[in-house]
C-alpha atoms as a PDB file:
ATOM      1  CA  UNK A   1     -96.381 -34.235  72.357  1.00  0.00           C
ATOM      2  CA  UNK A   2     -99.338 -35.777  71.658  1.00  0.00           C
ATOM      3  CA  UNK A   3    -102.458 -35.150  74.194  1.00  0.00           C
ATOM      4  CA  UNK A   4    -103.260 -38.351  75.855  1.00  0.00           C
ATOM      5  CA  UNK A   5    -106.893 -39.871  75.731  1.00  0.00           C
ATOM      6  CA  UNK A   6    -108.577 -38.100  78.905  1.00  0.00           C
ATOM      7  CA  UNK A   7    -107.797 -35.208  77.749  1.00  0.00           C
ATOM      8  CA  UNK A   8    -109.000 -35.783  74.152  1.00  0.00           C
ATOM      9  CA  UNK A   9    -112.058 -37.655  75.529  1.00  0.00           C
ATOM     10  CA  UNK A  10    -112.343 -34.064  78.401  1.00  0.00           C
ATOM     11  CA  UNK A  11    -112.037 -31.474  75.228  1.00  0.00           C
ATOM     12  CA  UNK A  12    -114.380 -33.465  73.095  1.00  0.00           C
ATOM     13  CA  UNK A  13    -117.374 -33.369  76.148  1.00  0.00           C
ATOM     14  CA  UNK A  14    -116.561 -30.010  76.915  1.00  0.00           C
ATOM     15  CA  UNK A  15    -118.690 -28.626  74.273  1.00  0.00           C
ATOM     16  CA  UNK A  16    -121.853 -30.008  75.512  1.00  0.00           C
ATOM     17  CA  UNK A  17    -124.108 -28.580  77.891  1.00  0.00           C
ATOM     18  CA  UNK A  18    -123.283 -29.578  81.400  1.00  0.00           C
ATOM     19  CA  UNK A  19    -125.830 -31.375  83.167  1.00  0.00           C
ATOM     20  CA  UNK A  20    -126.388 -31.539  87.297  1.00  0.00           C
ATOM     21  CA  UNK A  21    -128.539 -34.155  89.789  1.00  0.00           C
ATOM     22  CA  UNK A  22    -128.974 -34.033  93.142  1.00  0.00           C
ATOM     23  CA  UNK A  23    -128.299 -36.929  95.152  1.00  0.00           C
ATOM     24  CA  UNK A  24    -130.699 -40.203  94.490  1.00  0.00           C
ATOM     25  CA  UNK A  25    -132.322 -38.273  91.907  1.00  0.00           C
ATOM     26  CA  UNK A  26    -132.689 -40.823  88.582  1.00  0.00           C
ATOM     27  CA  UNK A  27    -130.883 -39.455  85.603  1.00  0.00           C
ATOM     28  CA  UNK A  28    -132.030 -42.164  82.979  1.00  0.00           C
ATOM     29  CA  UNK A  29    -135.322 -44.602  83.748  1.00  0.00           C
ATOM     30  CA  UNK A  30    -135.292 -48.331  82.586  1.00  0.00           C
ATOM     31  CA  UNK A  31    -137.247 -48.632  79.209  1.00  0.00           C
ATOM     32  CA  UNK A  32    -136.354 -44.474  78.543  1.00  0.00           C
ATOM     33  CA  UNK A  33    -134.866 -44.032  75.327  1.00  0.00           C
ATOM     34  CA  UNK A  34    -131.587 -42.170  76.954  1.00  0.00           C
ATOM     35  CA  UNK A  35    -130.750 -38.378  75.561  1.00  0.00           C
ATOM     36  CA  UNK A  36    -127.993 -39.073  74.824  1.00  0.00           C
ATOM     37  CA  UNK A  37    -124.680 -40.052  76.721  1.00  0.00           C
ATOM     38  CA  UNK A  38    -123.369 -38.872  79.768  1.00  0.00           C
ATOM     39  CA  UNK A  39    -119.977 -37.819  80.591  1.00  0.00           C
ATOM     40  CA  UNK A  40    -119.103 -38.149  84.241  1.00  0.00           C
ATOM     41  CA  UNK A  41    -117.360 -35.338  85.822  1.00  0.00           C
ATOM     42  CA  UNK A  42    -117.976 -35.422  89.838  1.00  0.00           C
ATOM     43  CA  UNK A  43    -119.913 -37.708  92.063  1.00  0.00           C
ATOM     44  CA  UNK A  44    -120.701 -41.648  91.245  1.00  0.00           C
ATOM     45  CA  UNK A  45    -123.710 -42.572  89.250  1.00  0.00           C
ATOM     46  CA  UNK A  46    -125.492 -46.394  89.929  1.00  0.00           C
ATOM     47  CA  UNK A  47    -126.756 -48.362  87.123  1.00  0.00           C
ATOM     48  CA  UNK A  48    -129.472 -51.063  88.684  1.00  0.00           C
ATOM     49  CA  UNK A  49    -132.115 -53.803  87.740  1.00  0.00           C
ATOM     50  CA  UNK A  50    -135.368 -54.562  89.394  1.00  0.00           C
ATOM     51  CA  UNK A  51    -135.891 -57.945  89.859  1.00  0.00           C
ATOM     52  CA  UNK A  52    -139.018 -59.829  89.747  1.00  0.00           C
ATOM     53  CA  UNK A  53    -139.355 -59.451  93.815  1.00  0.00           C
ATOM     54  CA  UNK A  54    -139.195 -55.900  93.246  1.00  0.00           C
ATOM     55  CA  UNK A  55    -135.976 -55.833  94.775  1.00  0.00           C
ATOM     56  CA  UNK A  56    -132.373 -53.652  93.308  1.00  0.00           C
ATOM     57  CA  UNK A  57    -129.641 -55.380  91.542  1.00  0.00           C
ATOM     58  CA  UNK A  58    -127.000 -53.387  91.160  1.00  0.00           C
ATOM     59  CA  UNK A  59    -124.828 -53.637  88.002  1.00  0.00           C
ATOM     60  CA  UNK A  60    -122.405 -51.548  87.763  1.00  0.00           C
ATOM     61  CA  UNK A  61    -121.383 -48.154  89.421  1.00  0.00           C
ATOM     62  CA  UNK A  62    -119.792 -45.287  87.870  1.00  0.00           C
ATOM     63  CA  UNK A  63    -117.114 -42.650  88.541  1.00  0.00           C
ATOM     64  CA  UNK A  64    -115.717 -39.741  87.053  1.00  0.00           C
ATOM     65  CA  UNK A  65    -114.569 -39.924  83.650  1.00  0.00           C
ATOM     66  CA  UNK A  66    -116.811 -42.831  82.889  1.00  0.00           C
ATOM     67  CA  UNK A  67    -119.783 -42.017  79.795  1.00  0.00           C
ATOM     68  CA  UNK A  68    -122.931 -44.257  79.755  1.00  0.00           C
ATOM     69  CA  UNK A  69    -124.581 -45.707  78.395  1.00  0.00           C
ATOM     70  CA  UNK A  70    -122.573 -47.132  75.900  1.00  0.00           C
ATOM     71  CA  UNK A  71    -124.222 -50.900  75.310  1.00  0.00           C
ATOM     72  CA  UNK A  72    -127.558 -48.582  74.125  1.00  0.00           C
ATOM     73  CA  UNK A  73    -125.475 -46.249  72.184  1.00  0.00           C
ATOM     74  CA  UNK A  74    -123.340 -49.086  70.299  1.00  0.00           C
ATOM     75  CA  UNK A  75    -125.267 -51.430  69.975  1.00  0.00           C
ATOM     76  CA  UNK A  76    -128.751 -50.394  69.195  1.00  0.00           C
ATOM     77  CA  UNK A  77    -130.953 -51.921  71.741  1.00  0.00           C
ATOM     78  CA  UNK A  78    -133.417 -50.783  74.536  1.00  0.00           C
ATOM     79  CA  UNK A  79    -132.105 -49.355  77.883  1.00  0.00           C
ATOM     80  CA  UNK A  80    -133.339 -51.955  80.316  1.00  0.00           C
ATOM     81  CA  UNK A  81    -131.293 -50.087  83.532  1.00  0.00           C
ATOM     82  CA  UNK A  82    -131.842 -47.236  85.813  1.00  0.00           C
ATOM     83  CA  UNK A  83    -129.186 -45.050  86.231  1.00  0.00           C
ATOM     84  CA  UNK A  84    -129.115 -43.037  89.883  1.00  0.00           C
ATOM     85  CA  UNK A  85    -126.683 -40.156  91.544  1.00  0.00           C
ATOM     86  CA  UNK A  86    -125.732 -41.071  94.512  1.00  0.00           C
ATOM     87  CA  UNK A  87    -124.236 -38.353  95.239  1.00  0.00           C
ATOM     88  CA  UNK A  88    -124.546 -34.875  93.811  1.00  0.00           C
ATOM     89  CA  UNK A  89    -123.592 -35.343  90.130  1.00  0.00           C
ATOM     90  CA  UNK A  90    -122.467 -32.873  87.487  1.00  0.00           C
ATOM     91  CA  UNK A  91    -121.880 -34.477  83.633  1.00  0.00           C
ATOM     92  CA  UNK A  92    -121.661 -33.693  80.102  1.00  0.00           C
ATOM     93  CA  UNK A  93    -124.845 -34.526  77.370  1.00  0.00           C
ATOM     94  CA  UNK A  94    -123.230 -35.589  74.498  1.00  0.00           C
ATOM     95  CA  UNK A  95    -125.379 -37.145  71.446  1.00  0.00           C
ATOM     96  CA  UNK A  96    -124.907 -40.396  71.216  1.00  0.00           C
ATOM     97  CA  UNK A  97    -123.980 -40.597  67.314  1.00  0.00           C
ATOM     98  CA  UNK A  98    -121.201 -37.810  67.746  1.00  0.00           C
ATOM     99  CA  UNK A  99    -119.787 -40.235  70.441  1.00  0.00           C
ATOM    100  CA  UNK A 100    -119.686 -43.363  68.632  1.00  0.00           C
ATOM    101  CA  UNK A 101    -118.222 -41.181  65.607  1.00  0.00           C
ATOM    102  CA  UNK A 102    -115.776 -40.096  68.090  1.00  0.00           C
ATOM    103  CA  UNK A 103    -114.667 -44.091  68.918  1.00  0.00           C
ATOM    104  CA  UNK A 104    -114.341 -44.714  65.114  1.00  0.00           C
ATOM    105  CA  UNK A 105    -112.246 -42.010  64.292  1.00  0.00           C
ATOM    106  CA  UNK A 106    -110.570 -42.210  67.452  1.00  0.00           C
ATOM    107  CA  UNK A 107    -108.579 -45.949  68.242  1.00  0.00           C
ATOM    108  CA  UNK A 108    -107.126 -44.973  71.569  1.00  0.00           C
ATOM    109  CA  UNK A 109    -110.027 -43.548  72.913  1.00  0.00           C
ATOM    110  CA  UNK A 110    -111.804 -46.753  71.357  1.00  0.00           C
ATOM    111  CA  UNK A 111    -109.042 -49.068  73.337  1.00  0.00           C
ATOM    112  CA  UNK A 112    -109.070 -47.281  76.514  1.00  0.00           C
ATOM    113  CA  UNK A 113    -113.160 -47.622  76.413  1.00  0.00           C
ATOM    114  CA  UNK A 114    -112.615 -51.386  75.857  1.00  0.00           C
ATOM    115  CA  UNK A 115    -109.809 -52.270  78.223  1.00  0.00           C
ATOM    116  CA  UNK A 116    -112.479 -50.376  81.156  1.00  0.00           C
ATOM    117  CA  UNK A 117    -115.387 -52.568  79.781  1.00  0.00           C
ATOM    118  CA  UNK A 118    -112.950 -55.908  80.231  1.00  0.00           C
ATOM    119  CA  UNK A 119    -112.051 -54.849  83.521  1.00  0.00           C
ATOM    120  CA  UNK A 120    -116.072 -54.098  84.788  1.00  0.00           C
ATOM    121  CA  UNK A 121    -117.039 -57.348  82.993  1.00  0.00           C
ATOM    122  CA  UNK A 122    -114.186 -59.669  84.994  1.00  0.00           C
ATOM    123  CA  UNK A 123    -115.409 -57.077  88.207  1.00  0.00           C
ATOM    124  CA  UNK A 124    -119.175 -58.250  87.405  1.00  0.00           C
ATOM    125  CA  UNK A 125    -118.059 -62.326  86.458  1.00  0.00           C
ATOM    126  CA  UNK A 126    -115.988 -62.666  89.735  1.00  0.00           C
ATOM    127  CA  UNK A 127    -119.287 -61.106  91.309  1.00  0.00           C
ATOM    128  CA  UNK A 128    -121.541 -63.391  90.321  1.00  0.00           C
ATOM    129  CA  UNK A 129    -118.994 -66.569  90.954  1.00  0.00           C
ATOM    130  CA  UNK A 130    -119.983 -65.594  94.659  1.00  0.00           C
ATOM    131  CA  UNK A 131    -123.168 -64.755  94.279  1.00  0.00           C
ATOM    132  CA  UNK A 132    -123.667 -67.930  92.500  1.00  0.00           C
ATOM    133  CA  UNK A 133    -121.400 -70.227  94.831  1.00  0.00           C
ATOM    134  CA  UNK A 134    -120.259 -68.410  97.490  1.00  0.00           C
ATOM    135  CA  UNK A 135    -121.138 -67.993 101.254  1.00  0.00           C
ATOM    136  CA  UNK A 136    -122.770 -65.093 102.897  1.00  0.00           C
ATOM    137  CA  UNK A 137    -119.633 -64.229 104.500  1.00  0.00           C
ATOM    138  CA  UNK A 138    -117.403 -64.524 101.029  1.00  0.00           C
ATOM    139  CA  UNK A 139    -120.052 -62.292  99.357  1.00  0.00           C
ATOM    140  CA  UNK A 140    -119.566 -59.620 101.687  1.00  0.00           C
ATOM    141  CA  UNK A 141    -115.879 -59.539 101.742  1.00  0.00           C
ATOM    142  CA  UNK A 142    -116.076 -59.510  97.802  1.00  0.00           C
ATOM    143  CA  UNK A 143    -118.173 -56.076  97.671  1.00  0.00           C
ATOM    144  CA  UNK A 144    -116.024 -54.605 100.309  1.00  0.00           C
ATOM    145  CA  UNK A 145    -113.032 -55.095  98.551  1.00  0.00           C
ATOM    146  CA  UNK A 146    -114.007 -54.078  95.098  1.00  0.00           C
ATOM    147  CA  UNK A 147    -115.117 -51.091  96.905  1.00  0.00           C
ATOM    148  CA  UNK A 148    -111.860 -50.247  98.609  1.00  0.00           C
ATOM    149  CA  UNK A 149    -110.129 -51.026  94.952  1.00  0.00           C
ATOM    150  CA  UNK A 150    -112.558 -48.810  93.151  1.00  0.00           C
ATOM    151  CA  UNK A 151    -113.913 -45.974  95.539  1.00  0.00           C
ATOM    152  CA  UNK A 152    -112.121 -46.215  98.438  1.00  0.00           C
ATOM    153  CA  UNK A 153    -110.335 -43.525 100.504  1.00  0.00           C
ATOM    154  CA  UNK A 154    -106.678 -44.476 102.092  1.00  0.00           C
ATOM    155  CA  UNK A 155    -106.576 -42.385 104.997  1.00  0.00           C
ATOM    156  CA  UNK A 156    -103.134 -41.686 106.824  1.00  0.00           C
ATOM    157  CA  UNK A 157    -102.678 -45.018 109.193  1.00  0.00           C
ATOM    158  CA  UNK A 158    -103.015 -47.306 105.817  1.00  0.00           C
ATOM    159  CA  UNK A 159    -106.991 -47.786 106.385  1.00  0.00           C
ATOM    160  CA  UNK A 160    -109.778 -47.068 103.916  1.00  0.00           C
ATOM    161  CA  UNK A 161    -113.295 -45.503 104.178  1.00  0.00           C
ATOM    162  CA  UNK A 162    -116.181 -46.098 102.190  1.00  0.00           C
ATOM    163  CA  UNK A 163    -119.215 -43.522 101.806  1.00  0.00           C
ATOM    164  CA  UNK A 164    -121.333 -46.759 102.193  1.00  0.00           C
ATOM    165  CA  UNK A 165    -123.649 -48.198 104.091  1.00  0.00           C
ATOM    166  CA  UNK A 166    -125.483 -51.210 105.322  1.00  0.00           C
ATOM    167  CA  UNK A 167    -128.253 -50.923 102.849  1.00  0.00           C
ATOM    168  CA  UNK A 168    -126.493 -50.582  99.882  1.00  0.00           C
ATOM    169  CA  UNK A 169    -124.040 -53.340 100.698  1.00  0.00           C
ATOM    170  CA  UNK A 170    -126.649 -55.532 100.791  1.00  0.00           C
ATOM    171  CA  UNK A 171    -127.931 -54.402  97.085  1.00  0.00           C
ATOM    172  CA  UNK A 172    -124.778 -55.026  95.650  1.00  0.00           C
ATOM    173  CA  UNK A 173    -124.102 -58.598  97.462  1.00  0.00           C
ATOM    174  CA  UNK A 174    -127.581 -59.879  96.753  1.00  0.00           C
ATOM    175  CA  UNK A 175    -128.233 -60.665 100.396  1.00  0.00           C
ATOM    176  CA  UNK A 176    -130.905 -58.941 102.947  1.00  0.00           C
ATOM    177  CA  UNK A 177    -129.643 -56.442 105.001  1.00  0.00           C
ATOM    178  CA  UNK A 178    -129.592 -58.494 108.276  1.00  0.00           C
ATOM    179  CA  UNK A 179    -127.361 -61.249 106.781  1.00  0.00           C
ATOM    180  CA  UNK A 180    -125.289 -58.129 106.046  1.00  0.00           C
ATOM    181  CA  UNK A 181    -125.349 -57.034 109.415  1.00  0.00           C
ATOM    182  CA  UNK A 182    -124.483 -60.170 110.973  1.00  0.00           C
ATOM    183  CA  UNK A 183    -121.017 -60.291 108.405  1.00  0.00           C
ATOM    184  CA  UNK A 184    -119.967 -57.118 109.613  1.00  0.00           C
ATOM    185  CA  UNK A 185    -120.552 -57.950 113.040  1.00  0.00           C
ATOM    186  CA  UNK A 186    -118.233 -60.677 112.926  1.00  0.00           C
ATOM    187  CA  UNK A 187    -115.660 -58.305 110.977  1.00  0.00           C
ATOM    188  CA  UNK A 188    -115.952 -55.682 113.918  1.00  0.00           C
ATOM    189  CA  UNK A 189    -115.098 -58.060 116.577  1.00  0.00           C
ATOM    190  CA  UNK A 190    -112.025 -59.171 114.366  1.00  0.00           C
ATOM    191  CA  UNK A 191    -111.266 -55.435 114.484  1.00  0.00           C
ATOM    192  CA  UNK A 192    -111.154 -55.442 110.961  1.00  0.00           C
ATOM    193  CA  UNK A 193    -113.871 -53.081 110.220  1.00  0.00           C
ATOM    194  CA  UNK A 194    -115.764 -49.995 111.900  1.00  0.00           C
ATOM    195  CA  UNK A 195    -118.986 -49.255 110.739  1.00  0.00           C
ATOM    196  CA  UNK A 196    -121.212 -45.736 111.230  1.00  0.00           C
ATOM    197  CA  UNK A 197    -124.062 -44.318 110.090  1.00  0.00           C
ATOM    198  CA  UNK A 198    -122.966 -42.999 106.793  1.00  0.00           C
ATOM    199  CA  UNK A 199    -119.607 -44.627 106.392  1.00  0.00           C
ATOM    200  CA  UNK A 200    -117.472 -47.747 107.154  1.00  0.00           C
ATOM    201  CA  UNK A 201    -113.483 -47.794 108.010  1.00  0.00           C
ATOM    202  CA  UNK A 202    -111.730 -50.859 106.542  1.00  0.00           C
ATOM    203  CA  UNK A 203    -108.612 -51.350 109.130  1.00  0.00           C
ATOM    204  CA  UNK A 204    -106.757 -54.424 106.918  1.00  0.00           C
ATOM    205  CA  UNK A 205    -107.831 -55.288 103.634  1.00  0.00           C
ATOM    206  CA  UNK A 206    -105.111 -57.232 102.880  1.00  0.00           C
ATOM    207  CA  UNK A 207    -106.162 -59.538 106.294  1.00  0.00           C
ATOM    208  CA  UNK A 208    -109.834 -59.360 105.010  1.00  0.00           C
ATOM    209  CA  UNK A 209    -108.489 -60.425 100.879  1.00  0.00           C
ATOM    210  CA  UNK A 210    -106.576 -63.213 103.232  1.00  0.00           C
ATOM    211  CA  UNK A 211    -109.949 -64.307 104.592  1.00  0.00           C
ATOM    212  CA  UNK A 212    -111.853 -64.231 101.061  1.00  0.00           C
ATOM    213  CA  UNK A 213    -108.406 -66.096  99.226  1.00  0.00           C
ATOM    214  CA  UNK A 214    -108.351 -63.758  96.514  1.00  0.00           C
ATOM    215  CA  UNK A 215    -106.565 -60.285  95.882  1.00  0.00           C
ATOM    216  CA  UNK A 216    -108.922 -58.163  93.580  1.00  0.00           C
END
């Protein structure tokens, strides 16, 4: 039987010297020609802009068995992002030209690469619909269900939890951190959402996708 692509993706990386960060710490700097690409085997990694108020834009975020970055790799051109653990990280160093080798020779590793790019880009054009056209409120609802779709954790009464907080919410949704504040405010006295210090407990996403009037 034939090994399926993580594993052939796994086996290829595991040759390559493993490489750990600490949480926060930055593993690649905007305008740093990268060392190659990263395979990610444990924690979440955050690629960002800085925009000209000096404030984060997140673009993406990363989790295991992702590799970036692949648009500098492929294509050729300068790294413009920061990539940052935020959590305590642990990934692979391959060179970039043995990974793009390994996409040529390789078309279902090369498909399954493509059909995750698709799905970030419609993750990052639905994003900016609503950052373009939508409401504080519908912003808010957006990240926090792309979060429970992508990182979040069920826990046994149906609810999820997200190792997030205020702060970064407010990177990702492009609005300060009070606007942020007063969305989740209104969520907590729908009893739709708990939040603490480090984390937040999402009660009914499918009320709260109800709310926003789309299903992610």
């Amino acid at each position: 039987m034939a090994i399926n692509v993580d594993q052939r993706v796994e086996s290829f990386f595991a040759k390559y010297p493993l490489k750990k960060f600490d949480k926060n710490q930055i593993i690649i700097y905007a305008d740093e020609e990268p060392k190659g690409i990263y395979y990610l085997l444990k924690g979440k990694v955050r690629q960002y802009d800085i925009s000209d108020k000096g404030e984060e834009v997140v673009v993406n975020v990363f989790k295991p068995t992702a590799f970036f970055p692949m648009l500098w790799a492929i294509n050729k051109v300068s790294n413009e992002y920061f990539y940052e653990a935020l959590d305590n990280v642990e990934a692979r160093l391959a060179p970039a030209e043995e990974v793009v080798n390994l996409l040529r020779k390789d078309p279902d590793i090369a498909f399954d690469l493509l059909s995750r790019l698709y799905s970030g880009v419609n993750g990052m054009q639905r994003r900016m619909a609503h950052l373009m056209g939508g409401s504080g409120q519908s912003r808010v609802l957006f990240e926090v269900v792309l979060e429970c779709k992508r990182f979040g954790t069920i826990r046994k009464d149906g609810s999820y939890q997200l190792d997030l907080h205020e702060d970064q919410l407010a990177n990702r949704s492009g609005l300060s951190r009070e606007t942020v504040n007063r969305e989740l405010v209104k969520l907590k006295d729908k009893h739709l959402i708990d939040v603490f210090r480090k984390h937040m407990v999402i009660y009914d996403l499918q009320k709260i996708q109800e709310i926003l009037g789309t299903h992610l």
